[in-house]
PDB file of N, CA and C in Angstrom:
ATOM      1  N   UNK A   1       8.576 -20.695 204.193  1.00  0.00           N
ATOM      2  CA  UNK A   1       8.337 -19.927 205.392  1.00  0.00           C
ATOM      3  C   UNK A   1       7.130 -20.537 206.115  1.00  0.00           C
ATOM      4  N   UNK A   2       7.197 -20.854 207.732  1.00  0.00           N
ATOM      5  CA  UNK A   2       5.930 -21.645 208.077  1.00  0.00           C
ATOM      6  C   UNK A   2       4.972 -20.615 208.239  1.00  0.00           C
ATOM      7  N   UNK A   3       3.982 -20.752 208.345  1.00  0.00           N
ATOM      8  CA  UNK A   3       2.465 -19.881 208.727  1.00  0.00           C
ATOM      9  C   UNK A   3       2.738 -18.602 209.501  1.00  0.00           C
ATOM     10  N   UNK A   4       3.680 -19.063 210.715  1.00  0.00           N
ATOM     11  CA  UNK A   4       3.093 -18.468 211.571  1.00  0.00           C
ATOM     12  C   UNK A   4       4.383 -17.395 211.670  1.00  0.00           C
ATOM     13  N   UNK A   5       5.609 -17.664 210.770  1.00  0.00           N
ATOM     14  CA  UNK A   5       6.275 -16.160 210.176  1.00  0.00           C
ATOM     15  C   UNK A   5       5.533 -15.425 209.538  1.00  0.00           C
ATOM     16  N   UNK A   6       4.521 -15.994 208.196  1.00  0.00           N
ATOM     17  CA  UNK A   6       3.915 -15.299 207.473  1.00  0.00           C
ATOM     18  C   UNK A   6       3.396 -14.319 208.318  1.00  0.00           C
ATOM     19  N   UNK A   7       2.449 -14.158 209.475  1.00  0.00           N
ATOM     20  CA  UNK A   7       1.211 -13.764 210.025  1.00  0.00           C
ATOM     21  C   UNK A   7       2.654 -12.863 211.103  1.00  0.00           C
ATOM     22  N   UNK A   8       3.312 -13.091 211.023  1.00  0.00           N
ATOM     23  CA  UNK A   8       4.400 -12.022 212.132  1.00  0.00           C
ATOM     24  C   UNK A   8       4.241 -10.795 211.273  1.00  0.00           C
ATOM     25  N   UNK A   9       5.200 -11.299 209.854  1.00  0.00           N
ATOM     26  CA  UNK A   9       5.357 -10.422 208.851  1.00  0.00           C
ATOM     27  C   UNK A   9       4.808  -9.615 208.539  1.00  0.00           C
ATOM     28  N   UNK A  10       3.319  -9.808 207.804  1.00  0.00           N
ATOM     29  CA  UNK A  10       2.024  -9.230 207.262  1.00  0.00           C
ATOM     30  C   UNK A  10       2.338  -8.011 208.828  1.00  0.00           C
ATOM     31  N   UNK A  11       2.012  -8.581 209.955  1.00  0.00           N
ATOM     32  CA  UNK A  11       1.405  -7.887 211.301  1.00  0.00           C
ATOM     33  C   UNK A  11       2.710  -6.632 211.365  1.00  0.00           C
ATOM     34  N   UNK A  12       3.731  -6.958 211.346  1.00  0.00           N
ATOM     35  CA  UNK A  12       4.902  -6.369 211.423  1.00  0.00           C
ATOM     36  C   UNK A  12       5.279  -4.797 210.267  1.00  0.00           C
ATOM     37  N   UNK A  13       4.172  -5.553 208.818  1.00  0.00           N
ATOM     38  CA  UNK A  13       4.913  -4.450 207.948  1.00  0.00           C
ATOM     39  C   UNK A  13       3.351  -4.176 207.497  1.00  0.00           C
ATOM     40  N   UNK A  14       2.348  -3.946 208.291  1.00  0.00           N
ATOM     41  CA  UNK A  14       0.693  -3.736 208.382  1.00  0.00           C
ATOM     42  C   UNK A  14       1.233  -2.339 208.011  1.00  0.00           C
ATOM     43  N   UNK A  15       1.614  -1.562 209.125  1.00  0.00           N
ATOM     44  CA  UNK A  15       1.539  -0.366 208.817  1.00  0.00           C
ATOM     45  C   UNK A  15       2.287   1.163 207.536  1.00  0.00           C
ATOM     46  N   UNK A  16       3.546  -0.353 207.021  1.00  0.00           N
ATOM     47  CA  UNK A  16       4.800   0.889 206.554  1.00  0.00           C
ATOM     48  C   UNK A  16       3.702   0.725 205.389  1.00  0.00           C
ATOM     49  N   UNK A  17       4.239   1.641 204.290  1.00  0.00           N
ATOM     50  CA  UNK A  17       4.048   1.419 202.916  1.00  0.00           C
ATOM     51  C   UNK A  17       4.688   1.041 202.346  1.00  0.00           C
ATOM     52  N   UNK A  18       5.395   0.126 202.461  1.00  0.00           N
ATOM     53  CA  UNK A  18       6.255  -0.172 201.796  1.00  0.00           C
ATOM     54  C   UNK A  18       6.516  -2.179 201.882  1.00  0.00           C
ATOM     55  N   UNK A  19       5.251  -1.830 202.655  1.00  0.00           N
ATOM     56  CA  UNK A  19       5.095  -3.384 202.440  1.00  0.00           C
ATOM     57  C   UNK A  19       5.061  -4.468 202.066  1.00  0.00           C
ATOM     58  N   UNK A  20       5.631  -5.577 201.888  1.00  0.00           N
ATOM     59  CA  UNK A  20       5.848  -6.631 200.825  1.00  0.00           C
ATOM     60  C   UNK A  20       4.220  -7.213 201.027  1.00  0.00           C
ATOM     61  N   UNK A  21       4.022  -7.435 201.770  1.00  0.00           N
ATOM     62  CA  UNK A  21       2.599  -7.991 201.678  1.00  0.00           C
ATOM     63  C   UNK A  21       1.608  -7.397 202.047  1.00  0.00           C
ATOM     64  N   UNK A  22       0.390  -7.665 201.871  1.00  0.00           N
ATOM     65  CA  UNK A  22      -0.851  -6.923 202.551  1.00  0.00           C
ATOM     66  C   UNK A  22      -2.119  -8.046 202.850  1.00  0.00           C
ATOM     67  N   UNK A  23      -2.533  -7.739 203.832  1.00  0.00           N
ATOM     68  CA  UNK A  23      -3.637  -8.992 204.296  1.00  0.00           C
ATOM     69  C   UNK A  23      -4.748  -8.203 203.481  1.00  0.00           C
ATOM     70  N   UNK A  24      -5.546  -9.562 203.454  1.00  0.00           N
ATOM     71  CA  UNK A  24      -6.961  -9.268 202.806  1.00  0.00           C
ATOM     72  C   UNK A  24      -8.065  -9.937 203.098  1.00  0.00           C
ATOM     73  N   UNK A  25      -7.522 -10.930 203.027  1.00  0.00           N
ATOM     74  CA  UNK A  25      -8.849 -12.468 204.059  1.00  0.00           C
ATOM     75  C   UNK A  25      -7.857 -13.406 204.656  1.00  0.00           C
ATOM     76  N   UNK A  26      -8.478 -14.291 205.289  1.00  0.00           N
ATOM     77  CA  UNK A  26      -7.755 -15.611 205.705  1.00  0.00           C
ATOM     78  C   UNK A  26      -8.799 -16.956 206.126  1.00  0.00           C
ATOM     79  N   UNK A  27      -8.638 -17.788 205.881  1.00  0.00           N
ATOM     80  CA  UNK A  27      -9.687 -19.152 205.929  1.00  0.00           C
ATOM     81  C   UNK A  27      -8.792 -19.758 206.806  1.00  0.00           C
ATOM     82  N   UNK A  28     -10.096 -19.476 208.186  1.00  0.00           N
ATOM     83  CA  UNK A  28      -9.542 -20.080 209.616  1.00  0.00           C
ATOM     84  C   UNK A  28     -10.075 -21.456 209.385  1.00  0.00           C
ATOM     85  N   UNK A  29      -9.234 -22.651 209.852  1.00  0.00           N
ATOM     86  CA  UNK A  29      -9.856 -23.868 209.931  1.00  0.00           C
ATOM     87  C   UNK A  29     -10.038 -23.869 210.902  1.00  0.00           C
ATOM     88  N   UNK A  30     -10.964 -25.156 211.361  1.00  0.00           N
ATOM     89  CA  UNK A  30     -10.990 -26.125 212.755  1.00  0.00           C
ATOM     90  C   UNK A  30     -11.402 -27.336 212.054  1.00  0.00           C
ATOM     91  N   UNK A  31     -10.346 -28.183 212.332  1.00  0.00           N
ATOM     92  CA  UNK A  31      -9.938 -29.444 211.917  1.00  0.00           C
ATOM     93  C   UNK A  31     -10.987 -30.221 212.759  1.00  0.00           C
ATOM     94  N   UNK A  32     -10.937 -30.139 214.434  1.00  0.00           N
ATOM     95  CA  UNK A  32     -11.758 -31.349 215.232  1.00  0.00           C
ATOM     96  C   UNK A  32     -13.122 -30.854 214.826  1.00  0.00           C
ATOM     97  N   UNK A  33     -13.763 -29.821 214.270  1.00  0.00           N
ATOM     98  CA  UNK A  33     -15.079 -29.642 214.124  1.00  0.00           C
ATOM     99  C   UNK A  33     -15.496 -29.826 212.598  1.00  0.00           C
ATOM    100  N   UNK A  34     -14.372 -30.184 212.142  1.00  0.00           N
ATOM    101  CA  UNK A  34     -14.272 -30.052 210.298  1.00  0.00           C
ATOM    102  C   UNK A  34     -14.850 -28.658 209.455  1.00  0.00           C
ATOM    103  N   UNK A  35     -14.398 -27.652 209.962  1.00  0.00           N
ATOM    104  CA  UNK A  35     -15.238 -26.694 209.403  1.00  0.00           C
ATOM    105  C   UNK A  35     -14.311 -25.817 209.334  1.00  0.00           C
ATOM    106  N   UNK A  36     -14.394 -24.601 208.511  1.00  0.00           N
ATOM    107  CA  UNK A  36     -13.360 -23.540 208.358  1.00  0.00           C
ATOM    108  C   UNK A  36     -14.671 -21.929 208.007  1.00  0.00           C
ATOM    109  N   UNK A  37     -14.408 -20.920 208.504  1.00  0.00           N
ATOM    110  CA  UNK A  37     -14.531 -19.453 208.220  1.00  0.00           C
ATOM    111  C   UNK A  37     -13.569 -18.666 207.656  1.00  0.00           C
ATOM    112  N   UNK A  38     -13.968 -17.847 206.435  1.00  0.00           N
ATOM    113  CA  UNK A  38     -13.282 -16.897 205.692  1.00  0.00           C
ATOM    114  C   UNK A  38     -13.860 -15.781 206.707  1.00  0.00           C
ATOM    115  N   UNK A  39     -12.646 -14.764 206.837  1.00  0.00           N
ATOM    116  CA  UNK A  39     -12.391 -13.782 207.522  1.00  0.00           C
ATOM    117  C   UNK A  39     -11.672 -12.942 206.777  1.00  0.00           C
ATOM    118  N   UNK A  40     -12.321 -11.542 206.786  1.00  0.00           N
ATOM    119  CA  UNK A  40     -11.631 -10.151 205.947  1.00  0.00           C
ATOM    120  C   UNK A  40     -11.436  -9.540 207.384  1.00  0.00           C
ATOM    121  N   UNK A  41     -11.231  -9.559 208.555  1.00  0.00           N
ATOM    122  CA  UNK A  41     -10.262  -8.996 209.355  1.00  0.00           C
ATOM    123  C   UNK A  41      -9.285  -9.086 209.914  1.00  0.00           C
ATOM    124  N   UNK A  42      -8.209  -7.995 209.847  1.00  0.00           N
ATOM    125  CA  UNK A  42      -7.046  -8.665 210.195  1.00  0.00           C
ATOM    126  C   UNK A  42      -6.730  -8.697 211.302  1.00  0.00           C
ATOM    127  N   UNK A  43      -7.396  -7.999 212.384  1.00  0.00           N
ATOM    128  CA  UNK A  43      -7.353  -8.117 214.048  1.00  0.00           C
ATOM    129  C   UNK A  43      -7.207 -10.292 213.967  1.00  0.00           C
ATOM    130  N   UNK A  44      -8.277 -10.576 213.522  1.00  0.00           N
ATOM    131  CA  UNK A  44      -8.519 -11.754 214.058  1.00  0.00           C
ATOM    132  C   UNK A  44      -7.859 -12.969 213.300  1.00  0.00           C
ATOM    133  N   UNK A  45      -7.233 -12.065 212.022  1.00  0.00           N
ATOM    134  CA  UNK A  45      -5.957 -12.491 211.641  1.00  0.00           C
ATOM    135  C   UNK A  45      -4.707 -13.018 212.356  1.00  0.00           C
ATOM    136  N   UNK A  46      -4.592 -11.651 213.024  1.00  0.00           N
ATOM    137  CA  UNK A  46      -3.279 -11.622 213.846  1.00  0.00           C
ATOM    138  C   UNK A  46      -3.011 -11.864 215.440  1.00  0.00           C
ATOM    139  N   UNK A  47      -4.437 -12.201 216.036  1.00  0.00           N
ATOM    140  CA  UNK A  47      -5.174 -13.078 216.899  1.00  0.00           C
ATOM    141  C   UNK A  47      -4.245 -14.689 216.832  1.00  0.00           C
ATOM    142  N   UNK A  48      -4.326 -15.022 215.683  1.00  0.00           N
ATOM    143  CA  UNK A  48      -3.842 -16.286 214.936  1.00  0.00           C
ATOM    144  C   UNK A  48      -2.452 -17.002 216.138  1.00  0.00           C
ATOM    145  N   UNK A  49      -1.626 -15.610 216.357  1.00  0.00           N
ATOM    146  CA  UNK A  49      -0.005 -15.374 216.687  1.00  0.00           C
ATOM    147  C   UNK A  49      -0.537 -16.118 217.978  1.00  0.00           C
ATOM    148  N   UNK A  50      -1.545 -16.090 219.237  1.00  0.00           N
ATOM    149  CA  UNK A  50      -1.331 -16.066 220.238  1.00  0.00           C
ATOM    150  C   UNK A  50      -2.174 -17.434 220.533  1.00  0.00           C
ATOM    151  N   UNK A  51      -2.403 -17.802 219.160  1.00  0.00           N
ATOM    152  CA  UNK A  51      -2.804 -19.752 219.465  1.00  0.00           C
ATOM    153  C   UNK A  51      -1.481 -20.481 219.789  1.00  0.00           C
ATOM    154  N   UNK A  52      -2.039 -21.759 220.717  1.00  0.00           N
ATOM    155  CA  UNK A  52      -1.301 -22.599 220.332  1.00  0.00           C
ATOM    156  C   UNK A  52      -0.558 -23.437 219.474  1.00  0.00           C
ATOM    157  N   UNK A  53       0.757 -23.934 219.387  1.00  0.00           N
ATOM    158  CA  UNK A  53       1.101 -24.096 218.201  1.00  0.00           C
ATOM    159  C   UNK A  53       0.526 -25.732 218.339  1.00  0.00           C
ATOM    160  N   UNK A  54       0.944 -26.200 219.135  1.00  0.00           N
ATOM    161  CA  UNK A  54       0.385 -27.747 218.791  1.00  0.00           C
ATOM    162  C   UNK A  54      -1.134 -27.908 219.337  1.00  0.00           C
ATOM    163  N   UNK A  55      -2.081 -28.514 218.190  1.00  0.00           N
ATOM    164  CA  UNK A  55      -3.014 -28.494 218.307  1.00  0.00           C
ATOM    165  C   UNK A  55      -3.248 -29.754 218.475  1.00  0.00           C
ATOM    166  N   UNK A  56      -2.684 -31.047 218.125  1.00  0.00           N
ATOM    167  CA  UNK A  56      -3.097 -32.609 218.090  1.00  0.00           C
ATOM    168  C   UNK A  56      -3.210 -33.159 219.523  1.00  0.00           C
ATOM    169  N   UNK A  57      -2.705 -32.812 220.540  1.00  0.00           N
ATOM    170  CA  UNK A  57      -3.718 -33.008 221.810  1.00  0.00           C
ATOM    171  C   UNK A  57      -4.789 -32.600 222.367  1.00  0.00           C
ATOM    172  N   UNK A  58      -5.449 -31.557 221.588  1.00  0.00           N
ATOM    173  CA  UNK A  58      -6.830 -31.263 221.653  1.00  0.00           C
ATOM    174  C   UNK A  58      -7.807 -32.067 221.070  1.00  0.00           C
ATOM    175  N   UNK A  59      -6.919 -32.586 219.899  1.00  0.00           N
ATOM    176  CA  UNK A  59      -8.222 -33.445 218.988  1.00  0.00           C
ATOM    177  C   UNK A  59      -7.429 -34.512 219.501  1.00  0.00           C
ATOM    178  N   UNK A  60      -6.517 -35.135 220.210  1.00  0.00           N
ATOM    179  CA  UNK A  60      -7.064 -36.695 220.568  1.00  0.00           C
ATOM    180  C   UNK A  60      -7.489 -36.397 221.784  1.00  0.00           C
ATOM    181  N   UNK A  61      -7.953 -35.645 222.579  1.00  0.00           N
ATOM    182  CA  UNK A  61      -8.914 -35.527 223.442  1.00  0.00           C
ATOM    183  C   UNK A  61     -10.530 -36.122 223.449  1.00  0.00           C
ATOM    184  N   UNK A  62     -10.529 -35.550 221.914  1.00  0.00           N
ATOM    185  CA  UNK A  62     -11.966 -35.646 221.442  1.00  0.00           C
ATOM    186  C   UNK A  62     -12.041 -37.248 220.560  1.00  0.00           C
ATOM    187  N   UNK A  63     -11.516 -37.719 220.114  1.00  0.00           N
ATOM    188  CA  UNK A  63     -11.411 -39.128 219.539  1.00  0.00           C
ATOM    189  C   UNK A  63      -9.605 -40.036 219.083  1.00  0.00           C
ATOM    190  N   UNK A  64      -9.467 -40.083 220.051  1.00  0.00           N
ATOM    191  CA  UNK A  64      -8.461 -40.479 220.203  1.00  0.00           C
ATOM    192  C   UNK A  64      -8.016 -42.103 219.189  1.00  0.00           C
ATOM    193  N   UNK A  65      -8.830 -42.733 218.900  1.00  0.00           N
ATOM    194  CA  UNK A  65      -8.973 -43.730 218.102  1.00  0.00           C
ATOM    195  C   UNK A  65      -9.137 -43.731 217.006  1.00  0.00           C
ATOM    196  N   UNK A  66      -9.689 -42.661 216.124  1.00  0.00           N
ATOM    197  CA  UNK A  66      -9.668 -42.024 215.221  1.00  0.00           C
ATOM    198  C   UNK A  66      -8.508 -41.332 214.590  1.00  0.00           C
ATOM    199  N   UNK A  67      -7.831 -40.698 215.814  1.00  0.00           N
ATOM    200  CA  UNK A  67      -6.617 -40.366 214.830  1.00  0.00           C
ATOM    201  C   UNK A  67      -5.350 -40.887 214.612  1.00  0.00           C
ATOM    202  N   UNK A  68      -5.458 -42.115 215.124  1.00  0.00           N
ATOM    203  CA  UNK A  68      -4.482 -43.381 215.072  1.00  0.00           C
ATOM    204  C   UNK A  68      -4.241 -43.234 213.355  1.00  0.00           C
ATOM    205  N   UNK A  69      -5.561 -43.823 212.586  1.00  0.00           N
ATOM    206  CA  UNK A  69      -5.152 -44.211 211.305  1.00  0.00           C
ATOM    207  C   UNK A  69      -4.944 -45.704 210.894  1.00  0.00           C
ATOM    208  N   UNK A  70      -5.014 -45.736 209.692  1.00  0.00           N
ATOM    209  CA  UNK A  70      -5.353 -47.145 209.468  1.00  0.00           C
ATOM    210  C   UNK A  70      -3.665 -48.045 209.195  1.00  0.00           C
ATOM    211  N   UNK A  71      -2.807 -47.073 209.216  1.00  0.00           N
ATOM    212  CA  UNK A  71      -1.817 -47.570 209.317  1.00  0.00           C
ATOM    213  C   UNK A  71      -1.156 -47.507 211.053  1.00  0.00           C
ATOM    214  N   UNK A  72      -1.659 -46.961 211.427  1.00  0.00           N
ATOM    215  CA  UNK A  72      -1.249 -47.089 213.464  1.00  0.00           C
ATOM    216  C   UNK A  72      -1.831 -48.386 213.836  1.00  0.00           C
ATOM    217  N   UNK A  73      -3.248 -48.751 213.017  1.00  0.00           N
ATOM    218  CA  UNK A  73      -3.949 -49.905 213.655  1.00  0.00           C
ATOM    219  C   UNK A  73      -2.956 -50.724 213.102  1.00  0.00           C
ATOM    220  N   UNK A  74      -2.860 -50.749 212.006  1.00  0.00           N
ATOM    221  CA  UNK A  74      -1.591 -52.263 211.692  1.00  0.00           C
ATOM    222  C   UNK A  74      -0.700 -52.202 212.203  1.00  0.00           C
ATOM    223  N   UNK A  75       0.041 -51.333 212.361  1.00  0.00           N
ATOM    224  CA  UNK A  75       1.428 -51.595 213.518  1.00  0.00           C
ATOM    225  C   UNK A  75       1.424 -51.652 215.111  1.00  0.00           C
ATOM    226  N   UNK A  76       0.063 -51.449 215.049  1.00  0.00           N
ATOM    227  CA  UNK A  76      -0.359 -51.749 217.015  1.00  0.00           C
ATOM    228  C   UNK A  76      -0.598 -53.173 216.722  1.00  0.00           C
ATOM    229  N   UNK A  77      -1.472 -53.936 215.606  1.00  0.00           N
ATOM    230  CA  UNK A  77      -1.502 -55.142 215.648  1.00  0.00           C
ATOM    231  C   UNK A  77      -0.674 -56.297 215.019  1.00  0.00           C
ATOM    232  N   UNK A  78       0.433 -56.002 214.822  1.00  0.00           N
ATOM    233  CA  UNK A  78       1.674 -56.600 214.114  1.00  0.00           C
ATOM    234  C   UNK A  78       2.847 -56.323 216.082  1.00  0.00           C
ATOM    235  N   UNK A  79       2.468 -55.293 216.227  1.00  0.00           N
ATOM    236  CA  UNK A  79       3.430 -55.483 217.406  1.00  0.00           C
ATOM    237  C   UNK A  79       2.348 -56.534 218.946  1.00  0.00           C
ATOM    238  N   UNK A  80       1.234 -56.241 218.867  1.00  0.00           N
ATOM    239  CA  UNK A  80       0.570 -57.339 219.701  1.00  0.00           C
ATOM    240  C   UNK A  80       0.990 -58.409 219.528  1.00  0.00           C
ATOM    241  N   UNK A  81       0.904 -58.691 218.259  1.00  0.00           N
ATOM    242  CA  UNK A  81       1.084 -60.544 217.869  1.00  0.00           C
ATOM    243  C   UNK A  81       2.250 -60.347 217.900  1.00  0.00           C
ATOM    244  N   UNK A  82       3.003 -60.200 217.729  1.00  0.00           N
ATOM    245  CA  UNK A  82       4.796 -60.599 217.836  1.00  0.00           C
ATOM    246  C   UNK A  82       5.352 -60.536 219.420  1.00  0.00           C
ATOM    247  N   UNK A  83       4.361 -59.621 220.289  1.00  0.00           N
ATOM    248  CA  UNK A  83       4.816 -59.641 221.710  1.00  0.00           C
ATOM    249  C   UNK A  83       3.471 -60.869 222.392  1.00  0.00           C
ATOM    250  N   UNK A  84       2.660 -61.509 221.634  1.00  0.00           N
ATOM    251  CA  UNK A  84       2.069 -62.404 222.005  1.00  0.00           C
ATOM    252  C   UNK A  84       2.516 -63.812 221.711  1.00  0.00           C
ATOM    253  N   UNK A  85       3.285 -63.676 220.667  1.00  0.00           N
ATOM    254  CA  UNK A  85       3.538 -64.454 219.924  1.00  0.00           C
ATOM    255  C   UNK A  85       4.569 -65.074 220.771  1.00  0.00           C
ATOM    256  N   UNK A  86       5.964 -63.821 221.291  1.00  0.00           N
ATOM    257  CA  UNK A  86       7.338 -64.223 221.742  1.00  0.00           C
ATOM    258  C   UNK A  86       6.680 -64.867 223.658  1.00  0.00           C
ATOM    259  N   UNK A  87       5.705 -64.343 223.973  1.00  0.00           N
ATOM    260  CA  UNK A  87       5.576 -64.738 225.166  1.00  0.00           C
ATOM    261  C   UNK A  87       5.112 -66.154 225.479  1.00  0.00           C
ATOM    262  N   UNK A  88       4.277 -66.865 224.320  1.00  0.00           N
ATOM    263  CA  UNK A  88       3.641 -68.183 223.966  1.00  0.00           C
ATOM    264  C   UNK A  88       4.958 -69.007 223.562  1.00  0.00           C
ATOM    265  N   UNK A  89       5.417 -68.678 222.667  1.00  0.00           N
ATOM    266  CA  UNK A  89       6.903 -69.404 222.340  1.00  0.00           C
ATOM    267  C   UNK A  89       8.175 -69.309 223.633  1.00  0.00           C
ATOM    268  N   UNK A  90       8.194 -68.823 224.415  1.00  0.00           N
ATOM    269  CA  UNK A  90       9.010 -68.900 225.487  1.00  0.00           C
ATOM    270  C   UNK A  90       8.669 -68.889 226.619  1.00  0.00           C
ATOM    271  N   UNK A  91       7.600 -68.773 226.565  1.00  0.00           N
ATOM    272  CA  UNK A  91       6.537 -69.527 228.000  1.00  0.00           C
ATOM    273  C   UNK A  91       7.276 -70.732 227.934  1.00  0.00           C
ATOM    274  N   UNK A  92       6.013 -71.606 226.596  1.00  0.00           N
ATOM    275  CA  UNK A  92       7.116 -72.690 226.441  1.00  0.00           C
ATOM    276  C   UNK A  92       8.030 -73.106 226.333  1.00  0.00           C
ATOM    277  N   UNK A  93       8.878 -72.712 226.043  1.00  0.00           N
ATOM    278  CA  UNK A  93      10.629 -73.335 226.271  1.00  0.00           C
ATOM    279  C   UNK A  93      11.018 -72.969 227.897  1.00  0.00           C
ATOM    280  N   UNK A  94      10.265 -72.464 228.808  1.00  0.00           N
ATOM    281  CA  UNK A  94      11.242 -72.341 229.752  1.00  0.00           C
ATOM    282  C   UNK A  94      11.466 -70.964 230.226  1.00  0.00           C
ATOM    283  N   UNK A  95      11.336 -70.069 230.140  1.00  0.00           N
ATOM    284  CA  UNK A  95      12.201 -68.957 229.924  1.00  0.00           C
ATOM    285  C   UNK A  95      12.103 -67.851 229.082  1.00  0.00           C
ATOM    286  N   UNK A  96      13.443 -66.534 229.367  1.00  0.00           N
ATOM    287  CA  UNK A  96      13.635 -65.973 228.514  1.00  0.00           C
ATOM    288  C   UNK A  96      14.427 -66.297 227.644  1.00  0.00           C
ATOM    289  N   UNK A  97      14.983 -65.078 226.683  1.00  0.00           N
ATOM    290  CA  UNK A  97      15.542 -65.415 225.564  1.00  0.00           C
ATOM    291  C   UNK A  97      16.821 -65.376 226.063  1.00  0.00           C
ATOM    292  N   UNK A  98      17.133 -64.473 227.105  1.00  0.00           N
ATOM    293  CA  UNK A  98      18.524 -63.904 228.105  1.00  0.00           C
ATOM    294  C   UNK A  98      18.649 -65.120 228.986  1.00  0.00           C
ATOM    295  N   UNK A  99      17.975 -65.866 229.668  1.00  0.00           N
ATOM    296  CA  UNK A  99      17.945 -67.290 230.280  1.00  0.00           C
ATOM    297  C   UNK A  99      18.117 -68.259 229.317  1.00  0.00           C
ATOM    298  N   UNK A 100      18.143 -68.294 228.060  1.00  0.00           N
ATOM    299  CA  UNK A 100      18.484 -69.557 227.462  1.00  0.00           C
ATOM    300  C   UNK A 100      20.136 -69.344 226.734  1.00  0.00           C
ATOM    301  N   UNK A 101      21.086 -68.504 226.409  1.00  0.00           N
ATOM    302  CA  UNK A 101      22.073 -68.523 226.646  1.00  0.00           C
ATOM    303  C   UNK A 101      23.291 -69.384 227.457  1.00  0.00           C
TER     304      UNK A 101
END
């Protein structure tokens, strides 16, 4: 079940008694600030519902180069050299690859 059924649920069956679940705390993160707060209320629990769901254009706002990864840098620089590579090799010959046909 993703998160953000959980936090419907809990909010949804808050009041019956008969509740399958019951809130008690929750450990809010923030990823771009690296930091997280434990929270025993469930107002600000269920606050949660009316975030955004995608958060990764906020943090490449804030360092955008950073969240590439060390495997994005190798495949940005494996595709440079191969589109540097094909333009040096068919510079010289003349042409494209569709022109030499």
């Amino acid at each position: 079940m993703p998160a953000i059924e959980l936090v419907r649920k809990v909010k949804e069956e808050s009041a019956a008694d008969t509740a399958e679940l019951r809130f008690i705390a929750f450990l809010d993160g923030d990823e771009s600030r690296g930091r997280a707060e434990f929270h025993e209320d469930a107002a600000a629990f269920f606050q949660t519902l009316d975030r955004p769901a995608l958060t990764m254009p906020q943090r490449f706002e804030k360092q955008p180069a950073k969240q590439i990864g060390p495997l994005g840098w190798t495949l940005l620089v494996l595709v440079a050299s191969f589109t540097v590579g094909n333009l040096v090799y068919y510079g010289r010959r003349g042409g494209s690859p569709s022109s030499q046909r």
